[in-house]
C-alpha atoms as a PDB file:
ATOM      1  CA  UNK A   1      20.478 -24.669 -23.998  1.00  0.00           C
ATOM      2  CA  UNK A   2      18.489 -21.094 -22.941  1.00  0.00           C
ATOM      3  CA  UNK A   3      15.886 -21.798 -21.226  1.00  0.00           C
ATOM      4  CA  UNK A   4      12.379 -19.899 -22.422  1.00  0.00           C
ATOM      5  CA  UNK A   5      10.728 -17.272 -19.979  1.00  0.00           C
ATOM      6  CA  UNK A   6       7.726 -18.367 -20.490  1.00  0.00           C
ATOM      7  CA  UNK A   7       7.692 -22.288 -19.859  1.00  0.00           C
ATOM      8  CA  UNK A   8       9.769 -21.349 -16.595  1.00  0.00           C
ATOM      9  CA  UNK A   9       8.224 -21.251 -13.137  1.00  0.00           C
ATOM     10  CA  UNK A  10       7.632 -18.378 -11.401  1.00  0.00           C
ATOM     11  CA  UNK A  11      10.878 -16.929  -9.859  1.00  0.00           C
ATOM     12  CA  UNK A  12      10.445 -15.474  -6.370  1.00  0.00           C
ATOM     13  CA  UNK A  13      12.365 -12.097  -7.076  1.00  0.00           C
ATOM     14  CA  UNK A  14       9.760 -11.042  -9.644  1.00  0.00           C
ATOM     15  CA  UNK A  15       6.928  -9.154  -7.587  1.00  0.00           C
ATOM     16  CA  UNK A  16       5.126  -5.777  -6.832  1.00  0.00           C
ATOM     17  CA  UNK A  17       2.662  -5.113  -3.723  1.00  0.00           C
ATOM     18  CA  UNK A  18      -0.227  -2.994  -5.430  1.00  0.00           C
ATOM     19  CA  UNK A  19      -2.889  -1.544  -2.854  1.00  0.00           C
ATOM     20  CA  UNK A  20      -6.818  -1.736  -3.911  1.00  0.00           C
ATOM     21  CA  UNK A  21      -7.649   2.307  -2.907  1.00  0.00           C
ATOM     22  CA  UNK A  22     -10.511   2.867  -0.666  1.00  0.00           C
ATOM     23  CA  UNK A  23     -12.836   4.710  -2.317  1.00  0.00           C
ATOM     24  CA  UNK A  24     -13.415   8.594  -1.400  1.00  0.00           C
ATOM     25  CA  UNK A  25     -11.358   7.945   1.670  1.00  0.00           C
ATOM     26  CA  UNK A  26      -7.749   7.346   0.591  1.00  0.00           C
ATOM     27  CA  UNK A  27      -6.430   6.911  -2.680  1.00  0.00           C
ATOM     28  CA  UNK A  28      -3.460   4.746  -1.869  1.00  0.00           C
ATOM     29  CA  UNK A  29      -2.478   2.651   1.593  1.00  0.00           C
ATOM     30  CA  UNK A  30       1.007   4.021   0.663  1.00  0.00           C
ATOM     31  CA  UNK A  31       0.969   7.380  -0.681  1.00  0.00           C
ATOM     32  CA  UNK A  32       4.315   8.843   0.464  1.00  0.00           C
ATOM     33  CA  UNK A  33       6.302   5.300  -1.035  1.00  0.00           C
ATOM     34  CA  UNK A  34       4.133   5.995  -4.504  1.00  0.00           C
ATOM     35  CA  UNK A  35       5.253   9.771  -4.426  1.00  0.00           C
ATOM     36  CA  UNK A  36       9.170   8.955  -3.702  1.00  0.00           C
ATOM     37  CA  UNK A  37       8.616   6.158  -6.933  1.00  0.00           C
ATOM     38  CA  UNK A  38       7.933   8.755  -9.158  1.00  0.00           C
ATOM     39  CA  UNK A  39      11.115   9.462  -9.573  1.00  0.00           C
ATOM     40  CA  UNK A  40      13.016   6.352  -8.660  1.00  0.00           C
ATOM     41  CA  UNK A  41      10.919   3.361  -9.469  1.00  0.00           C
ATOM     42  CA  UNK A  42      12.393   0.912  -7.081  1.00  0.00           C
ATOM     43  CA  UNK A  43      11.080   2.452  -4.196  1.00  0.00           C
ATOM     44  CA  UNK A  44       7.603   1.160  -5.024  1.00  0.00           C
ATOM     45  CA  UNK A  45       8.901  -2.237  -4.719  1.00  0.00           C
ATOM     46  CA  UNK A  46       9.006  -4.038  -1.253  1.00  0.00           C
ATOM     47  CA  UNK A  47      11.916  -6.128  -0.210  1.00  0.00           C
ATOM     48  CA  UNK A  48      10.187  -9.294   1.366  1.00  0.00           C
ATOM     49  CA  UNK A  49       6.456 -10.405   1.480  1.00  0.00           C
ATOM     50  CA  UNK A  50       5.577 -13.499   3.054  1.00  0.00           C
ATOM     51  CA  UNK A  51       2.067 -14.504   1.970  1.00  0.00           C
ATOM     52  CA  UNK A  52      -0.394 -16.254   4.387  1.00  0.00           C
ATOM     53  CA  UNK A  53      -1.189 -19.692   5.006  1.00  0.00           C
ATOM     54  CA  UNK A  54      -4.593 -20.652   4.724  1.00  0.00           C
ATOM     55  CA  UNK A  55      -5.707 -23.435   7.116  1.00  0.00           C
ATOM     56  CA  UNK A  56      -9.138 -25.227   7.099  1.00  0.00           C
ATOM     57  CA  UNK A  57     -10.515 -26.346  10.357  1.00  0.00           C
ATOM     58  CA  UNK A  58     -10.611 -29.730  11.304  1.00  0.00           C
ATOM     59  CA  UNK A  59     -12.322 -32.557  13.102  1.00  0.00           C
ATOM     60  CA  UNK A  60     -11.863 -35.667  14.132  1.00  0.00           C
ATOM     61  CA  UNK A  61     -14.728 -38.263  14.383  1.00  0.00           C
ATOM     62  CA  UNK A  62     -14.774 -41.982  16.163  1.00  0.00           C
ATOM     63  CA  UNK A  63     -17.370 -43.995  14.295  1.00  0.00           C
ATOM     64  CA  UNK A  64     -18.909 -46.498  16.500  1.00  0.00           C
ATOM     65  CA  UNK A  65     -16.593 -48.991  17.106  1.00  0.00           C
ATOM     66  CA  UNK A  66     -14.217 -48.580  14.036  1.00  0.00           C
ATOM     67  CA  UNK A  67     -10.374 -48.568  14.484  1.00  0.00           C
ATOM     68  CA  UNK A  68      -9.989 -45.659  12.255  1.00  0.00           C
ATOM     69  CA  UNK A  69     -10.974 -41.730  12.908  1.00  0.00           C
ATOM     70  CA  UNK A  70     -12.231 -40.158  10.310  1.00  0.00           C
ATOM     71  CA  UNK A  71     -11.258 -36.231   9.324  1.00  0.00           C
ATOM     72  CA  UNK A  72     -14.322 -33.962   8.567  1.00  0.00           C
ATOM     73  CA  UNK A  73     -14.284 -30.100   7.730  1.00  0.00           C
ATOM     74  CA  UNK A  74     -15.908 -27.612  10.119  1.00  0.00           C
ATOM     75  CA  UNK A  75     -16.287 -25.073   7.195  1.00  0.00           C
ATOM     76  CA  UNK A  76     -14.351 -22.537   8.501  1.00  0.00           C
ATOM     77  CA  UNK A  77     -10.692 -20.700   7.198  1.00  0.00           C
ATOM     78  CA  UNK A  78      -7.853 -19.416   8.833  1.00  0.00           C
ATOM     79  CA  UNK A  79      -5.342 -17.360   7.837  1.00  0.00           C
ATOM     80  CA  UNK A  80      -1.726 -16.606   8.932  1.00  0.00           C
ATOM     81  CA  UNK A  81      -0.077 -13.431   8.867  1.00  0.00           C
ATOM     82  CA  UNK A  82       1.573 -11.294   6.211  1.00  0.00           C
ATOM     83  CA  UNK A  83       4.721  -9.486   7.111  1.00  0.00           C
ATOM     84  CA  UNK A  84       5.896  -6.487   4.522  1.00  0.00           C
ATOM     85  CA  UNK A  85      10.030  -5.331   4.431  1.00  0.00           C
ATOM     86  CA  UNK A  86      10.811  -2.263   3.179  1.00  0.00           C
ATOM     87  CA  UNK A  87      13.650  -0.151   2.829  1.00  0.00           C
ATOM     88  CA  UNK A  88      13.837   3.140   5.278  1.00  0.00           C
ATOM     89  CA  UNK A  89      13.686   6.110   3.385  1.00  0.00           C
ATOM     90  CA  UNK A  90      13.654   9.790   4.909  1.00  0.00           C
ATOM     91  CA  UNK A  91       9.570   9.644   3.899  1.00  0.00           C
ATOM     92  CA  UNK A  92       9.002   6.614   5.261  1.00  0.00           C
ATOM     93  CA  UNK A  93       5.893   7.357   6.925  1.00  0.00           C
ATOM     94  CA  UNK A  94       3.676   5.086   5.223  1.00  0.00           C
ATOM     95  CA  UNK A  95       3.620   1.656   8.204  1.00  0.00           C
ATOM     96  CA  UNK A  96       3.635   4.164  10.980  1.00  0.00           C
ATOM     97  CA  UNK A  97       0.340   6.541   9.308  1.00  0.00           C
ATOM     98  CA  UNK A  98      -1.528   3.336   8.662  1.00  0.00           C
ATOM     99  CA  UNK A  99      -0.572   1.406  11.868  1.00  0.00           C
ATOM    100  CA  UNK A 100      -1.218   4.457  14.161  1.00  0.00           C
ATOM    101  CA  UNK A 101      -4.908   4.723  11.410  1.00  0.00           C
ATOM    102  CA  UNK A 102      -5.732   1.241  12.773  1.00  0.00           C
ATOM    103  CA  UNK A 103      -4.965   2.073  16.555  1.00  0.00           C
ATOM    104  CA  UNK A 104      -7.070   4.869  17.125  1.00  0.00           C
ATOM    105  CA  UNK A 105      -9.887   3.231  14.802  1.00  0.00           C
ATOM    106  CA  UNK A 106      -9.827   6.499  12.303  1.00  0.00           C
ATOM    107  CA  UNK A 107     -10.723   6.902   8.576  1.00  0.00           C
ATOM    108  CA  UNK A 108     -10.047   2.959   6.687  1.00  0.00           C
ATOM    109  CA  UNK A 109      -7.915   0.473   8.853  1.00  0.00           C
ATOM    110  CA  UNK A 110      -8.823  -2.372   6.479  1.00  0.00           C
ATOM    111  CA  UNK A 111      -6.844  -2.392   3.238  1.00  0.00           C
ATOM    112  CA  UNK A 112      -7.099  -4.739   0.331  1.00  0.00           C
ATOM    113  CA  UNK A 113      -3.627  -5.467  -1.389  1.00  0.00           C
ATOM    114  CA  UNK A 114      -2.948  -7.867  -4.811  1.00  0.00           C
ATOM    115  CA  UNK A 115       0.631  -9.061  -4.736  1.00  0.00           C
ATOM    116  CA  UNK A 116       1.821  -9.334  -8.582  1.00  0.00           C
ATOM    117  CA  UNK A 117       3.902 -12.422  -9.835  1.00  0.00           C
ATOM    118  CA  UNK A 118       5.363 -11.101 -13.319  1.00  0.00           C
ATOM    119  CA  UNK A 119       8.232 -13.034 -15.589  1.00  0.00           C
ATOM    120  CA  UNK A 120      11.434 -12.103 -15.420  1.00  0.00           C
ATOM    121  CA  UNK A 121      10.944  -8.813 -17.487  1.00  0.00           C
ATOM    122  CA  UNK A 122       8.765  -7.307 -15.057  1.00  0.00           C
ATOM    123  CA  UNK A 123       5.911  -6.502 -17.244  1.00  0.00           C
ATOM    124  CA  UNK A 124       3.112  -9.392 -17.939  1.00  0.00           C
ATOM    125  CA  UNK A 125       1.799 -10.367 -14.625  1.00  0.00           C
ATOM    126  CA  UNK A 126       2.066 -14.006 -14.654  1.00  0.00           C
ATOM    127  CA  UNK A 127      -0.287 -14.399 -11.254  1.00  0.00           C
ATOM    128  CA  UNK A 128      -1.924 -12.074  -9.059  1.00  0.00           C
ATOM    129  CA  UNK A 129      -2.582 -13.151  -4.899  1.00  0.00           C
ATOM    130  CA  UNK A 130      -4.997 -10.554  -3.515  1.00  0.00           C
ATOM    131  CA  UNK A 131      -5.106 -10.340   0.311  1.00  0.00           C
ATOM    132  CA  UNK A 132      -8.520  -8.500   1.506  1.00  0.00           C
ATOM    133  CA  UNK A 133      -8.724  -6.922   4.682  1.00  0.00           C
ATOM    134  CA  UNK A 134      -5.729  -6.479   5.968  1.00  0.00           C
ATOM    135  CA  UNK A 135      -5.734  -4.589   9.373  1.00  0.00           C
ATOM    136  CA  UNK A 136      -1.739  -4.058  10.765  1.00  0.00           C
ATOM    137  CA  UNK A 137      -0.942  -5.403  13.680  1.00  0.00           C
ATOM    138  CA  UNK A 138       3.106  -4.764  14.576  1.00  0.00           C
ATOM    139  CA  UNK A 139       5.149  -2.249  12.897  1.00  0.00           C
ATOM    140  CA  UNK A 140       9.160  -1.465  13.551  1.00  0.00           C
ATOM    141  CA  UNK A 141      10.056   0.935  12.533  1.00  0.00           C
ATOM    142  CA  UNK A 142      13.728   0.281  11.390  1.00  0.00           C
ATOM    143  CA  UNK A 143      16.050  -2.903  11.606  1.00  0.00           C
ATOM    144  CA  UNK A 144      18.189  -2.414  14.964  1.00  0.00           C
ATOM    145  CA  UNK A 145      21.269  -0.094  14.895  1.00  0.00           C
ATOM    146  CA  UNK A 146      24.852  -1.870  14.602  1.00  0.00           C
ATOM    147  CA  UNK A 147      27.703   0.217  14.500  1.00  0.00           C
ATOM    148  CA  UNK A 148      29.542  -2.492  12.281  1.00  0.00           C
ATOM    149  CA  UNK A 149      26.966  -2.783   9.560  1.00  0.00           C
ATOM    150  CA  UNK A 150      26.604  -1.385   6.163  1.00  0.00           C
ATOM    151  CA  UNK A 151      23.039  -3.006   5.851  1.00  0.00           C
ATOM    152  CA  UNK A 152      20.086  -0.972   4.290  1.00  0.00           C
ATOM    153  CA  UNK A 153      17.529  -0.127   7.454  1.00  0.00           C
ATOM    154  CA  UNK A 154      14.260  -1.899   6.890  1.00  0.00           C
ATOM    155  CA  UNK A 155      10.901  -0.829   8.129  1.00  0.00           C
ATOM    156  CA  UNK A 156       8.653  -4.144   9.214  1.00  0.00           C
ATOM    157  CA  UNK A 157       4.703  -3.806   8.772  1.00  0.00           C
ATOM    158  CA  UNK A 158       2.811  -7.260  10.021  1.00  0.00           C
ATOM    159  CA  UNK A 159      -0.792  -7.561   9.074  1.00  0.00           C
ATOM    160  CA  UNK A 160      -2.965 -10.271   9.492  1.00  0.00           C
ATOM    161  CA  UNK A 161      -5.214 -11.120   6.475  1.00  0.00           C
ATOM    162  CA  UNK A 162      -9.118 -12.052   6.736  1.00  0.00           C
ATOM    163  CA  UNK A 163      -9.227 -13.700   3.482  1.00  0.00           C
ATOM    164  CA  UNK A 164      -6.844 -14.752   0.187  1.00  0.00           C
ATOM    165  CA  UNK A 165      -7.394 -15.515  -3.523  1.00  0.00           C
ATOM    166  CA  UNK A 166      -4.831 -16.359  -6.566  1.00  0.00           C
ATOM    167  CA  UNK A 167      -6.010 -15.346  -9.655  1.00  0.00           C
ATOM    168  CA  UNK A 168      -4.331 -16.490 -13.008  1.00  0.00           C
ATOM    169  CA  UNK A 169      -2.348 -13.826 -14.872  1.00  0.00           C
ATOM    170  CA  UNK A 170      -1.588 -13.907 -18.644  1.00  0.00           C
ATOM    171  CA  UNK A 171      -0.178 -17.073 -19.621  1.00  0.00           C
ATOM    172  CA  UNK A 172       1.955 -15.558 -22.876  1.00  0.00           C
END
């Protein structure tokens, strides 16, 4: 029995990175990777993102003379880090412009990114996760060199994340 796109979950393959532009400064985080996906639309698409973990802080509390320890909140968040893959391309200058942006403290190191969830056909987002203020914080610049490999090279951005939402996307 086919099963319906729409009453499936979410399938991990389905996603796009979209940057939030910083206003009068720079229109896109990744404008050379938007240019080259102009003409072949898969370049705009990343090959891995792994999405932060957000952790409340904990405490634990001994009350009195009570066996048990009780948990509280101390109100504040954590989050982990997010690491971007991306295929090399001879324009790849996109990681290294924004990493070396956020080293020397120049025009917007901060970025705000939505990563898009869509069903299988790629074209109703089905939930969006947007990561504000994102500053990078490790970039390599291509996988390591092997003789013996046909592998793609892939360019590494990791980024850690000062605060995550999910939004709901169209449930059709």
């Amino acid at each position: 029995m086919a099963r319906s796109v729409d009453s499936d979950p979410l399938q991990n393959f389905n996603f796009y990175l979209l940057d939030v532009p910083v206003l009068a400064l720079i229109p896109l985080a990744f404008p050379f990777k938007t240019a080259q996906a102009a003409t072949d639309t898969k370049l705009l698409s990343f090959k891995r993102i792994s999405l932060p973990t957000a952790t409340l802080a904990t405490k634990e509390i001994q009350e009195g003379n009570w066996p048990f320890k009780h948990v509280v909140t101390t109100g504040f968040v954590s989050t982990s880090e997010v690491t971007i893959e991306s295929a090399v391309t001879p324009l790849s200058l996109d990681f290294y412009i924004w990493f070396h942006q956020a080293v020397y403290g120049v025009i917007a190191p901060r970025r705000n990114f939505t990563v898009v969830q869509t069903r299988q056909d790629k074209l109703i987002p089905r939930r969006v996760v947007v990561l504000e203020g994102c500053l990078p914080i490790s970039w390599k610049p291509s996988s390591d060199f092997d003789a013996t490999s046909s592998d793609v090279s892939i360019e590494t951005l990791t980024m850690s994340c000062h605060r995550v939402e999910v939004l709901p996307g169209i449930p059709l």
